[in-house]
C-alpha atoms as a PDB file:
ATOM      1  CA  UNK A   1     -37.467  34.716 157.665  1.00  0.00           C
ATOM      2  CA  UNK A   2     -34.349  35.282 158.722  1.00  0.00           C
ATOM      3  CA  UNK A   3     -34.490  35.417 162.190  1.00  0.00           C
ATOM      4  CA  UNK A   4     -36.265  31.675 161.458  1.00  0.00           C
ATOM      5  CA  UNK A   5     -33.630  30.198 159.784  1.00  0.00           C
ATOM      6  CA  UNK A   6     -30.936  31.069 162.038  1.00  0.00           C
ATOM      7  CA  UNK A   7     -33.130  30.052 164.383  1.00  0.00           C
ATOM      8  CA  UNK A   8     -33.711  26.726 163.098  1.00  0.00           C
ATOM      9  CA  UNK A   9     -30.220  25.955 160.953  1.00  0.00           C
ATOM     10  CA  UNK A  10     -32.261  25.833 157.995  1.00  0.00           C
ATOM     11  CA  UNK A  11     -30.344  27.454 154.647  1.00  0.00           C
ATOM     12  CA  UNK A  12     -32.142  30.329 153.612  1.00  0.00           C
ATOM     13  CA  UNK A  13     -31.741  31.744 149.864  1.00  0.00           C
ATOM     14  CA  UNK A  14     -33.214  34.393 148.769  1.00  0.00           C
ATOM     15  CA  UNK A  15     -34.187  34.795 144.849  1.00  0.00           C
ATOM     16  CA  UNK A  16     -31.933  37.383 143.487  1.00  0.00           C
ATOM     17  CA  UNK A  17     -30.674  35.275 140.292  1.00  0.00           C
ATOM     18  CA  UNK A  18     -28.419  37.742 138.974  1.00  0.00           C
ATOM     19  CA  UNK A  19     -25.355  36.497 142.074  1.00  0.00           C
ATOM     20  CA  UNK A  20     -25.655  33.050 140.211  1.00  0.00           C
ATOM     21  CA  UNK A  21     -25.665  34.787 136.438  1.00  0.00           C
ATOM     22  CA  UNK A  22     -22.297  33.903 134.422  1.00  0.00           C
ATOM     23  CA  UNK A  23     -22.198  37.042 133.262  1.00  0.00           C
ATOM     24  CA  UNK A  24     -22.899  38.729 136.112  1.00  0.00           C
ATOM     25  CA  UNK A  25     -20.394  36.961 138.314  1.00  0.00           C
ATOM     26  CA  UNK A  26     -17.686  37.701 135.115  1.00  0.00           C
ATOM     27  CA  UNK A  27     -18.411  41.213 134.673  1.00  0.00           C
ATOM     28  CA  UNK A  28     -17.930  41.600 138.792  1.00  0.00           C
ATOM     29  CA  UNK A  29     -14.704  39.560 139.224  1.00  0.00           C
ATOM     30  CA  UNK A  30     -13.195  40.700 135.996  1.00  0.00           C
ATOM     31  CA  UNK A  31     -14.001  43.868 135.562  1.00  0.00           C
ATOM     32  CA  UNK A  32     -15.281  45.423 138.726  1.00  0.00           C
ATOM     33  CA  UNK A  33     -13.209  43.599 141.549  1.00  0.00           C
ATOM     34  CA  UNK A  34     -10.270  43.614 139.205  1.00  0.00           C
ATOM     35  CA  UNK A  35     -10.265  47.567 139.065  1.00  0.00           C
ATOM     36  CA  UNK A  36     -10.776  48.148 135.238  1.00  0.00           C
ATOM     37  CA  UNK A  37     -13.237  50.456 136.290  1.00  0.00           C
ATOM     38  CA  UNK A  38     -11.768  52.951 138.285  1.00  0.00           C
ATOM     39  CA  UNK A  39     -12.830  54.637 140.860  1.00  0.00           C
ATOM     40  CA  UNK A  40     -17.238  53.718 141.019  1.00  0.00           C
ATOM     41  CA  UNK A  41     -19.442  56.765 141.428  1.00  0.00           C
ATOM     42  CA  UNK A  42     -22.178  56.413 139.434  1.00  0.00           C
ATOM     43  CA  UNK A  43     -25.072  54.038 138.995  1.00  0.00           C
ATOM     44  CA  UNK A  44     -27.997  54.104 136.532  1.00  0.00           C
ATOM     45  CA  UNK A  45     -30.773  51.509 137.020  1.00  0.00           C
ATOM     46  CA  UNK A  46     -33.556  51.151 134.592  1.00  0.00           C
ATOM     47  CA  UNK A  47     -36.849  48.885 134.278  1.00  0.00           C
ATOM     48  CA  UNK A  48     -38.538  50.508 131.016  1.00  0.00           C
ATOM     49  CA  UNK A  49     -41.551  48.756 130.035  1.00  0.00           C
ATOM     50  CA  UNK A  50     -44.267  49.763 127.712  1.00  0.00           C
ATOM     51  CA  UNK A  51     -47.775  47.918 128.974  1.00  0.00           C
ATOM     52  CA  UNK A  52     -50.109  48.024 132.342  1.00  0.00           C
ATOM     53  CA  UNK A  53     -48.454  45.693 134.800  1.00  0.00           C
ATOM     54  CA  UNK A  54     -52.050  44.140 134.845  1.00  0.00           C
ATOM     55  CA  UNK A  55     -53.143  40.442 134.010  1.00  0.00           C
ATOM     56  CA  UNK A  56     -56.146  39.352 132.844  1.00  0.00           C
ATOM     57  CA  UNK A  57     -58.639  35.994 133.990  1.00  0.00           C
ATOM     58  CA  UNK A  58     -61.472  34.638 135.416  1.00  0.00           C
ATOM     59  CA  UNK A  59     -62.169  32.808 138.756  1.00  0.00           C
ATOM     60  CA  UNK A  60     -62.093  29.556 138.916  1.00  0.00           C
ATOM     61  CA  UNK A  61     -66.098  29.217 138.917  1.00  0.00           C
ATOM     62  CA  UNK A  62     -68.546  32.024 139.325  1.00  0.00           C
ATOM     63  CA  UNK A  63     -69.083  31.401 142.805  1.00  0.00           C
ATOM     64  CA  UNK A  64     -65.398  31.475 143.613  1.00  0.00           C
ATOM     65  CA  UNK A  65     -64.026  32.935 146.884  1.00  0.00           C
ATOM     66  CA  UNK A  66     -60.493  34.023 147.900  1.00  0.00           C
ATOM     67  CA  UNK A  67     -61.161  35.404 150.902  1.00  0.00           C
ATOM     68  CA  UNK A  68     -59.575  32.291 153.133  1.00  0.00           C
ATOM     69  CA  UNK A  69     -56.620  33.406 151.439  1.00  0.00           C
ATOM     70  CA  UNK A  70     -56.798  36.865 152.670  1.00  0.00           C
ATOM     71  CA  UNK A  71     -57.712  38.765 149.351  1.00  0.00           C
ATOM     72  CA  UNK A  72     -60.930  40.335 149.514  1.00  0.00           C
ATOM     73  CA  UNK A  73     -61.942  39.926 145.935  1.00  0.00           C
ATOM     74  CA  UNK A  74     -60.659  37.728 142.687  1.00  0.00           C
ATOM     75  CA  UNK A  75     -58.906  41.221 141.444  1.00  0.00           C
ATOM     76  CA  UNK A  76     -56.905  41.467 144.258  1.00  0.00           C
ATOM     77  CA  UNK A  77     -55.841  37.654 144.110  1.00  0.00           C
ATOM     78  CA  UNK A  78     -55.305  37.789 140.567  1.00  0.00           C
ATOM     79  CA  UNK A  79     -53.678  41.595 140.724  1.00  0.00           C
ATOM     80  CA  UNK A  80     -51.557  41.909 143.553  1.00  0.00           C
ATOM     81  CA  UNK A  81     -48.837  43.361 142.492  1.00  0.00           C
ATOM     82  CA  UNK A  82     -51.007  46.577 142.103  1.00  0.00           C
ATOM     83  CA  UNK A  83     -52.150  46.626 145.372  1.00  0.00           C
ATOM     84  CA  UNK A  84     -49.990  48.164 148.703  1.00  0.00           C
ATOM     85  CA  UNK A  85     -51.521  45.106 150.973  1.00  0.00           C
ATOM     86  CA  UNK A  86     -49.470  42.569 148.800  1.00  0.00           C
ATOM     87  CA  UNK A  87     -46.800  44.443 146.806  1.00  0.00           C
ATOM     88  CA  UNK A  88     -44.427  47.236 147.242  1.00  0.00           C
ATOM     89  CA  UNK A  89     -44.967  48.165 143.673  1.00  0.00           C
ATOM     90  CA  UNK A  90     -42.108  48.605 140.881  1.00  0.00           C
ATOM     91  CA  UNK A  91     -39.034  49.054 143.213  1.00  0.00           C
ATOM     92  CA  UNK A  92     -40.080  46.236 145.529  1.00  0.00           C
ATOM     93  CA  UNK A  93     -40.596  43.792 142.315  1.00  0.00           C
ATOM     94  CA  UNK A  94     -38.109  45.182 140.187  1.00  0.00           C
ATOM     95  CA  UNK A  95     -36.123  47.659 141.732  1.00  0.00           C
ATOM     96  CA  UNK A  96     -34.658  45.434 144.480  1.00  0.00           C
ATOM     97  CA  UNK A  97     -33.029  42.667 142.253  1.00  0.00           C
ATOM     98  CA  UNK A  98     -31.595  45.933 140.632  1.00  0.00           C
ATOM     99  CA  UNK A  99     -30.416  47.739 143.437  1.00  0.00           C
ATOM    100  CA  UNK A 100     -28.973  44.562 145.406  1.00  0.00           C
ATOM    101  CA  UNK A 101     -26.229  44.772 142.365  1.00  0.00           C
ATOM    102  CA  UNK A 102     -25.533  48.408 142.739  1.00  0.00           C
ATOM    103  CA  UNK A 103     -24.767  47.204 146.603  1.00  0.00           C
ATOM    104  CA  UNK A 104     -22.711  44.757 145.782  1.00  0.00           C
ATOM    105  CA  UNK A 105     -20.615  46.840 142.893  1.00  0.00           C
ATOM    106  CA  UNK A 106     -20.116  49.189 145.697  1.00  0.00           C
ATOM    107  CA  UNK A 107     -19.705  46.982 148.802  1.00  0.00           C
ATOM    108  CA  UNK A 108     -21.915  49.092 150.572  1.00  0.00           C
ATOM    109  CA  UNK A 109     -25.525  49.923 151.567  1.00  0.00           C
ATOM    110  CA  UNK A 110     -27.388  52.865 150.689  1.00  0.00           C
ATOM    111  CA  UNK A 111     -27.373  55.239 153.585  1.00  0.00           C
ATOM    112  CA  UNK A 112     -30.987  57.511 152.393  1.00  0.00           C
ATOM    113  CA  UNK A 113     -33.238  57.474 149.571  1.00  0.00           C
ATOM    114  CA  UNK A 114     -35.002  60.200 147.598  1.00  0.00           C
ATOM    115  CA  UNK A 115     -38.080  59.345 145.531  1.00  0.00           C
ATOM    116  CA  UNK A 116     -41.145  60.363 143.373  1.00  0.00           C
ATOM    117  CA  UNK A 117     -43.830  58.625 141.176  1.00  0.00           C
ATOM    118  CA  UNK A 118     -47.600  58.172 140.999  1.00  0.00           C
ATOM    119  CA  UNK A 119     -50.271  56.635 138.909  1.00  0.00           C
ATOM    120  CA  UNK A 120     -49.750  58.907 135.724  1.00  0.00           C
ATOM    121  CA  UNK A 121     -51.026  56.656 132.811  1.00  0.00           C
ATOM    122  CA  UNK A 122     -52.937  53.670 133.853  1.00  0.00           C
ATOM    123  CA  UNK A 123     -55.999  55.511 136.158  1.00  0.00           C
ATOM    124  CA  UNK A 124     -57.649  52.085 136.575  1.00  0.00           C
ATOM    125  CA  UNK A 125     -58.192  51.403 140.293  1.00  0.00           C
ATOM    126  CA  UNK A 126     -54.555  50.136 141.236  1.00  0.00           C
ATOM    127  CA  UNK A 127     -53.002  51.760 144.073  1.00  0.00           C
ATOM    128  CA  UNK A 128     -49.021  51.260 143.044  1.00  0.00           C
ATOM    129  CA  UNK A 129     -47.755  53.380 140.709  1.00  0.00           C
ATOM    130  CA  UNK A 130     -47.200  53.157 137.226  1.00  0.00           C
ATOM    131  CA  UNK A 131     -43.896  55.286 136.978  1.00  0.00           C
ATOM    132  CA  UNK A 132     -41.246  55.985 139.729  1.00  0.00           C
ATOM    133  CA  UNK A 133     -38.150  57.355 140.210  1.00  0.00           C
ATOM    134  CA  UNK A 134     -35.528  56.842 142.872  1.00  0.00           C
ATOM    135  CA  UNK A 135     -32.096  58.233 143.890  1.00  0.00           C
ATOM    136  CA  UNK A 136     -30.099  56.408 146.325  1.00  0.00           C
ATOM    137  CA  UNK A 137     -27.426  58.092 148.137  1.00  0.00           C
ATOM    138  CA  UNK A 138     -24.552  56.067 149.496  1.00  0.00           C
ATOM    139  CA  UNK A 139     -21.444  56.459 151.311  1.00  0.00           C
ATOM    140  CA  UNK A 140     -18.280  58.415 149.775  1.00  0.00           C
ATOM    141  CA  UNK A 141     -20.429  60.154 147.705  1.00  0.00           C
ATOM    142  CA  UNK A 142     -21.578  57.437 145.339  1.00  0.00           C
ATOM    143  CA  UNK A 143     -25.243  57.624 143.793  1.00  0.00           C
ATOM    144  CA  UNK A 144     -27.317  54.740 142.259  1.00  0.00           C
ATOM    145  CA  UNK A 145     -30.541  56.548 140.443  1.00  0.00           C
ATOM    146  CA  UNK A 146     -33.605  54.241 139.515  1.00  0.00           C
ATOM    147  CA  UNK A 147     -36.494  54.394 137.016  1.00  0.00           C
ATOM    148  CA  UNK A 148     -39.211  52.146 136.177  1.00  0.00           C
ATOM    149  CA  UNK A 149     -41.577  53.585 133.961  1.00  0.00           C
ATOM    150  CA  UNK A 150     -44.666  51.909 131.860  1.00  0.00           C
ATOM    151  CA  UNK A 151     -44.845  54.465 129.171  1.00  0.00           C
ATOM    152  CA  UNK A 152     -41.870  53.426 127.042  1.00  0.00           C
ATOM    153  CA  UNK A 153     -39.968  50.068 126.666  1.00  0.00           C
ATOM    154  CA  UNK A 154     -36.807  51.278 124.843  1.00  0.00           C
ATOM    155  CA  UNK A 155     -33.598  49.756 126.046  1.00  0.00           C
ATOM    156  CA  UNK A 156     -35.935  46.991 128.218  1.00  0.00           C
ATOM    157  CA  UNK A 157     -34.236  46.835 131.548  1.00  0.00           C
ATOM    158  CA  UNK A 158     -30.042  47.407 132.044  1.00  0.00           C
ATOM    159  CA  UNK A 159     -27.804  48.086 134.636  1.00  0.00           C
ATOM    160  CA  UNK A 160     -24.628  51.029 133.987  1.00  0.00           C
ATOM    161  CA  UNK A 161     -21.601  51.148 135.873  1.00  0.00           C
ATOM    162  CA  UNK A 162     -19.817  54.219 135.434  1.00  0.00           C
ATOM    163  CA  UNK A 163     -15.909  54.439 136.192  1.00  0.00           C
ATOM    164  CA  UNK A 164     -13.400  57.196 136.221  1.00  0.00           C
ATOM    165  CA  UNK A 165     -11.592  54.807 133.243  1.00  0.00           C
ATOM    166  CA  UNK A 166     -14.511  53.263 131.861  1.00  0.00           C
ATOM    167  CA  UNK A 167     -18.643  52.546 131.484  1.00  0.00           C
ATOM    168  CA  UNK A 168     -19.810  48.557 132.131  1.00  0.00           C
ATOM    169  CA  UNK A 169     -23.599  47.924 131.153  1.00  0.00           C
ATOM    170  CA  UNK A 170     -25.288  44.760 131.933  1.00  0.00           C
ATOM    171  CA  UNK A 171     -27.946  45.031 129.753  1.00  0.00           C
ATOM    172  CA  UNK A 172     -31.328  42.180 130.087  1.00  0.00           C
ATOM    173  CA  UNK A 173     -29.581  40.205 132.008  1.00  0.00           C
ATOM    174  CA  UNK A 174     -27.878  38.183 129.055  1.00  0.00           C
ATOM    175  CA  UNK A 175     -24.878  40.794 127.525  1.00  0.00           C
ATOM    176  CA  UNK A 176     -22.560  43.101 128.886  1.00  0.00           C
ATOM    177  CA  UNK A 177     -20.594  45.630 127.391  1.00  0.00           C
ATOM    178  CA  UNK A 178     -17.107  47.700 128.211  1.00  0.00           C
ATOM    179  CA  UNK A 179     -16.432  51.230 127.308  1.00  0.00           C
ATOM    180  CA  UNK A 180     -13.363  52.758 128.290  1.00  0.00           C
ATOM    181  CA  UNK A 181     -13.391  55.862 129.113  1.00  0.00           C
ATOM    182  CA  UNK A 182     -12.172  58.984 126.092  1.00  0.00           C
ATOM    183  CA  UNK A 183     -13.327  56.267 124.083  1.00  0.00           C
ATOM    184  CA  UNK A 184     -17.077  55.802 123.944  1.00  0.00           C
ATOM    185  CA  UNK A 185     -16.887  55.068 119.587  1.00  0.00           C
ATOM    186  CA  UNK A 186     -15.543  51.863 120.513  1.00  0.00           C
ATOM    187  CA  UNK A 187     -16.924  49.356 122.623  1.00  0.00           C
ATOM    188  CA  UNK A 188     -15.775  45.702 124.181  1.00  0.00           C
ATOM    189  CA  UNK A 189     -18.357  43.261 124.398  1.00  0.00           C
ATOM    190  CA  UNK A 190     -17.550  40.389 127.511  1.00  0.00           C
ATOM    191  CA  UNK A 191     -17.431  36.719 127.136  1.00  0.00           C
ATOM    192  CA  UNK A 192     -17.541  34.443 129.705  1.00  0.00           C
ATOM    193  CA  UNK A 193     -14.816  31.767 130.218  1.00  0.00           C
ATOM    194  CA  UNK A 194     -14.564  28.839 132.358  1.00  0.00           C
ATOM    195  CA  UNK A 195     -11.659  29.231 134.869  1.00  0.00           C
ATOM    196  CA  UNK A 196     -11.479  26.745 137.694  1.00  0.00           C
ATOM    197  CA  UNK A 197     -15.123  26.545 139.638  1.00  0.00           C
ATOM    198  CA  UNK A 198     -16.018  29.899 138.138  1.00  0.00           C
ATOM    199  CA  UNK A 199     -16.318  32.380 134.995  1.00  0.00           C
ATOM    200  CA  UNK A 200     -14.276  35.279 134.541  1.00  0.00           C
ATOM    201  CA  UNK A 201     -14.587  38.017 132.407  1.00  0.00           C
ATOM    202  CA  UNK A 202     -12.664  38.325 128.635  1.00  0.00           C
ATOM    203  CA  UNK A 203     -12.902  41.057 126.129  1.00  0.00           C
ATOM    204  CA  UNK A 204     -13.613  40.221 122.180  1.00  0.00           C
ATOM    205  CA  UNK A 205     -12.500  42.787 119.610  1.00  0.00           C
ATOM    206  CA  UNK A 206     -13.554  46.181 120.576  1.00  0.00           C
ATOM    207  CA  UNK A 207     -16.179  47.333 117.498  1.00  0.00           C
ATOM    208  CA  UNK A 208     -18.081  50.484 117.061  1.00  0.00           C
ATOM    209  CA  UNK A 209     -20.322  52.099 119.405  1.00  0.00           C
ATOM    210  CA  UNK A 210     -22.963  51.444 116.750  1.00  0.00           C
ATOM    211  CA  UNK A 211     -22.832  48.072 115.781  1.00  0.00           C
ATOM    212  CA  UNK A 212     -25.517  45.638 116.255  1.00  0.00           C
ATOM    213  CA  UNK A 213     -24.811  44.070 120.152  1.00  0.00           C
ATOM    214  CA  UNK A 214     -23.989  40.235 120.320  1.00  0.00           C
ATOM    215  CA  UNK A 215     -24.990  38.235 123.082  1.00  0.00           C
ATOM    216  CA  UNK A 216     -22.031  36.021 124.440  1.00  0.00           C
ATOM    217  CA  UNK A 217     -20.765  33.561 122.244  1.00  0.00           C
ATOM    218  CA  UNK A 218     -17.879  31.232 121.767  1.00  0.00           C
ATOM    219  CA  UNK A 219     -17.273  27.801 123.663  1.00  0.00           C
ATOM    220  CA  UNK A 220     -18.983  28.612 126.763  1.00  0.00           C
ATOM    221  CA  UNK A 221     -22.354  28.394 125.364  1.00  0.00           C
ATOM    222  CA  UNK A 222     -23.640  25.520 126.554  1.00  0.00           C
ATOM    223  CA  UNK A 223     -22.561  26.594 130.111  1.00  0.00           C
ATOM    224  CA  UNK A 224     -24.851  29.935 129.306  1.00  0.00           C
ATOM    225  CA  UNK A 225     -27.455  28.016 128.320  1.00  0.00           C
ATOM    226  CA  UNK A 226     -28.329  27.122 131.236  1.00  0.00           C
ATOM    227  CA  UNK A 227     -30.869  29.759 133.318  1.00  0.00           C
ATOM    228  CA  UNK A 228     -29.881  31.824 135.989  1.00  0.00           C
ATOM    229  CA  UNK A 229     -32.904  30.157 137.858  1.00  0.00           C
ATOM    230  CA  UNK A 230     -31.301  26.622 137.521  1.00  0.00           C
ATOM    231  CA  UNK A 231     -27.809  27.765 138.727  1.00  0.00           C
ATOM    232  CA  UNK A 232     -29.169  28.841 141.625  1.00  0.00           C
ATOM    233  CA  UNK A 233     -31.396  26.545 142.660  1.00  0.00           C
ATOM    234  CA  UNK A 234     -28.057  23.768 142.226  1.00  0.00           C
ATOM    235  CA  UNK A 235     -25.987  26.449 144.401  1.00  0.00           C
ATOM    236  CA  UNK A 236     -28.947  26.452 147.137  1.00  0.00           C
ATOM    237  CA  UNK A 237     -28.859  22.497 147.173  1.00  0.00           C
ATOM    238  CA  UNK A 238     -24.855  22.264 146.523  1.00  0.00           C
ATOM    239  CA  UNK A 239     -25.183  24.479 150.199  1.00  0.00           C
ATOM    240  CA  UNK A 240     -27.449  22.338 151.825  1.00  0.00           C
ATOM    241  CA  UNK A 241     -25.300  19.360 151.214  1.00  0.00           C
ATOM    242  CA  UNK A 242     -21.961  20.376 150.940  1.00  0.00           C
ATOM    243  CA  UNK A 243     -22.188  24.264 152.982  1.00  0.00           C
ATOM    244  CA  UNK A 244     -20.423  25.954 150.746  1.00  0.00           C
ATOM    245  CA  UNK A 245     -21.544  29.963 150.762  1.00  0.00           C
ATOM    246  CA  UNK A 246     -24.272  31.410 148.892  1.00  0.00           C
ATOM    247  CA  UNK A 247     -24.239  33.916 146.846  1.00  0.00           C
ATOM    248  CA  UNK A 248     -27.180  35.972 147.914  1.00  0.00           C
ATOM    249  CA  UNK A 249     -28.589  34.706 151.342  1.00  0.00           C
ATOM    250  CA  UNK A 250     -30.676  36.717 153.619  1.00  0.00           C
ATOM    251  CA  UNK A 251     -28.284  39.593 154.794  1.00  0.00           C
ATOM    252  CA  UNK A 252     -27.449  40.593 151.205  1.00  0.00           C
ATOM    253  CA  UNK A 253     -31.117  40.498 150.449  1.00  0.00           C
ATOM    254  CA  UNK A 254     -32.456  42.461 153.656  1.00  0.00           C
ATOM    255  CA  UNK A 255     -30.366  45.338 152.707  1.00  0.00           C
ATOM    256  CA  UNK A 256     -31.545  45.560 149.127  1.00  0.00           C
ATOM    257  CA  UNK A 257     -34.776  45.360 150.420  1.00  0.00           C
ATOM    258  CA  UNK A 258     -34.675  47.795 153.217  1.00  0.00           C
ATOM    259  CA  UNK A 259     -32.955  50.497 150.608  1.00  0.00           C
ATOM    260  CA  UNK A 260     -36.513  50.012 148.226  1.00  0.00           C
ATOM    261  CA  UNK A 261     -38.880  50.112 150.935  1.00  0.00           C
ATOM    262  CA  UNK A 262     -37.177  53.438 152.397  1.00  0.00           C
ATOM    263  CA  UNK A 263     -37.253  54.662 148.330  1.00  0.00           C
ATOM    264  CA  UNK A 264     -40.983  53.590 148.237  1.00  0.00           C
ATOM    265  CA  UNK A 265     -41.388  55.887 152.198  1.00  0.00           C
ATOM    266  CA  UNK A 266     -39.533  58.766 150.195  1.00  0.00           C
ATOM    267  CA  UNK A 267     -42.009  58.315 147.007  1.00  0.00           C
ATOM    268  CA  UNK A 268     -44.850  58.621 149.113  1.00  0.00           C
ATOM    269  CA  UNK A 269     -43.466  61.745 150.901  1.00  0.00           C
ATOM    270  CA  UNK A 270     -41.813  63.123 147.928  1.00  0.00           C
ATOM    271  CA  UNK A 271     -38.823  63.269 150.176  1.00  0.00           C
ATOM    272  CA  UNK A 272     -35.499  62.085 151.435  1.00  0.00           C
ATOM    273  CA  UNK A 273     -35.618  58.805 153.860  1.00  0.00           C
ATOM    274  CA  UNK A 274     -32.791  57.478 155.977  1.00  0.00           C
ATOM    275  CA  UNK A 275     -32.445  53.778 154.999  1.00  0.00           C
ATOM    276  CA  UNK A 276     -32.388  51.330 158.063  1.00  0.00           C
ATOM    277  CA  UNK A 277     -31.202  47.664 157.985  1.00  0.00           C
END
């Protein structure tokens, strides 16, 4: 796809949505880019869910056939994301939107990745697994470590930051919190605000580590309101007309990718594989 666009001069975006997330692009150029963190070493991603992955339906009409398609039976058309022909599993449709932030909070790609998993709960004929676990090992000794389980759904799906001065977690893609480090009672939750073209990150009143969480509030609602999915798809067109850089084009995306499919090599060999872009 790549090769084809270059080929062609045809803009090619590729659908990570969290590059075109307020909060996202706040929490990087505030808080990340802007040192607050410290020195990065740590990662933790997490996809927690607490259900089958499967979906449920019949064919169109009984005599039905997907085979011009290239699935064999209805199951597979309808089920594909449990199947290796389609679907790299949970790090391929999870993991990589996940791990293409963890890139990009360390400006760097993954050099080898260390995996396990397996279909532990859910022995119903699918061939991806159901839980799996993956440690990616980058350059200057910096770690990203992902799990996607379908046993338990506490905490939903986050990404944590950790910093030698403090902890950022972007939790369900809609809040974000700051903890600075010797201080972990006492957290800092991150608003967006408007500056120029772009959002950057500012702290509200620090409150206890236990307090209820408060998605972002204040005057920039109606900016936040809008989807992730929109913003992006206005970015993609503001580049076709205009040509002004996207956020996540094919490049960025390839190496997220390549970094789950050698995690996916090193589940299946309960080993470590070198990642290659």
């Amino acid at each position: 796809m790549r090769d084809a666009a270059q080929k062609s001069g045809r803009v090619l975006e590729i659908g990570y949505q969290r590059f075109y997330n307020p909060i996202y692009q706040a929490a990087y150029e505030g808080i990340v880019q802007a040192g607050v963190l410290g020195e990065v070493y740590m990662a933790r991603l997490a996809w927690h869910r607490n259900g089958n992955w499967r979906r449920h339906g019949e064919p169109p009409s009984p005599d039905y056939d997907p085979s011009p398609w290239g699935y064999p039976t209805f199951e597979h058309l309808l089920n594909w994301r449990l199947y290796w022909r389609y679907s790299k599993g949970l790090l391929a449709e999870l993991g990589s939107h996940q791990v293409a932030i963890a890139n990009w909070v360390f400006g760097a790609t993954p050099e080898a990745a260390l995996g396990s998993g397996g279909v532990y709960r859910f022995k119903d004929g699918r061939e991806v697994e159901d839980h799996v676990y993956a440690t990616f090992e980058y350059p200057g000794g910096r770690t990203a470590v992902f799990s996607s389980i379908e046993s338990n759904a506490y905490d939903h799906y986050y990404e944590t930051i950790f910093g030698t001065k403090g902890t950022l977690i972007l939790r369900r893609e809609s809040e974000a919190f700051l903890f600075e480090e010797g201080d972990s009672a006492k957290r800092t939750t991150v608003e967006v605000s408007p500056v120029g073209s772009g959002p950057v990150a500012d702290a509200s009143e620090s409150r206890a580590a236990d307090a209820l969480g408060q998605p972002v509030t204040g005057g920039q609602r109606s900016q936040l309101a809008v989807s992730a999915y929109e913003l992006e798809v206005s970015a993609f067109c503001a580049t076709v007309r205009t040509g002004q850089p996207l956020r996540c084009g094919p490049e960025r995306a390839l190496r997220s990718a390549a970094s789950c499919l050698a995690a996916h090599r090193a589940v299946e060999s309960k080993g470590r594989v070198t990642v290659e872009v």
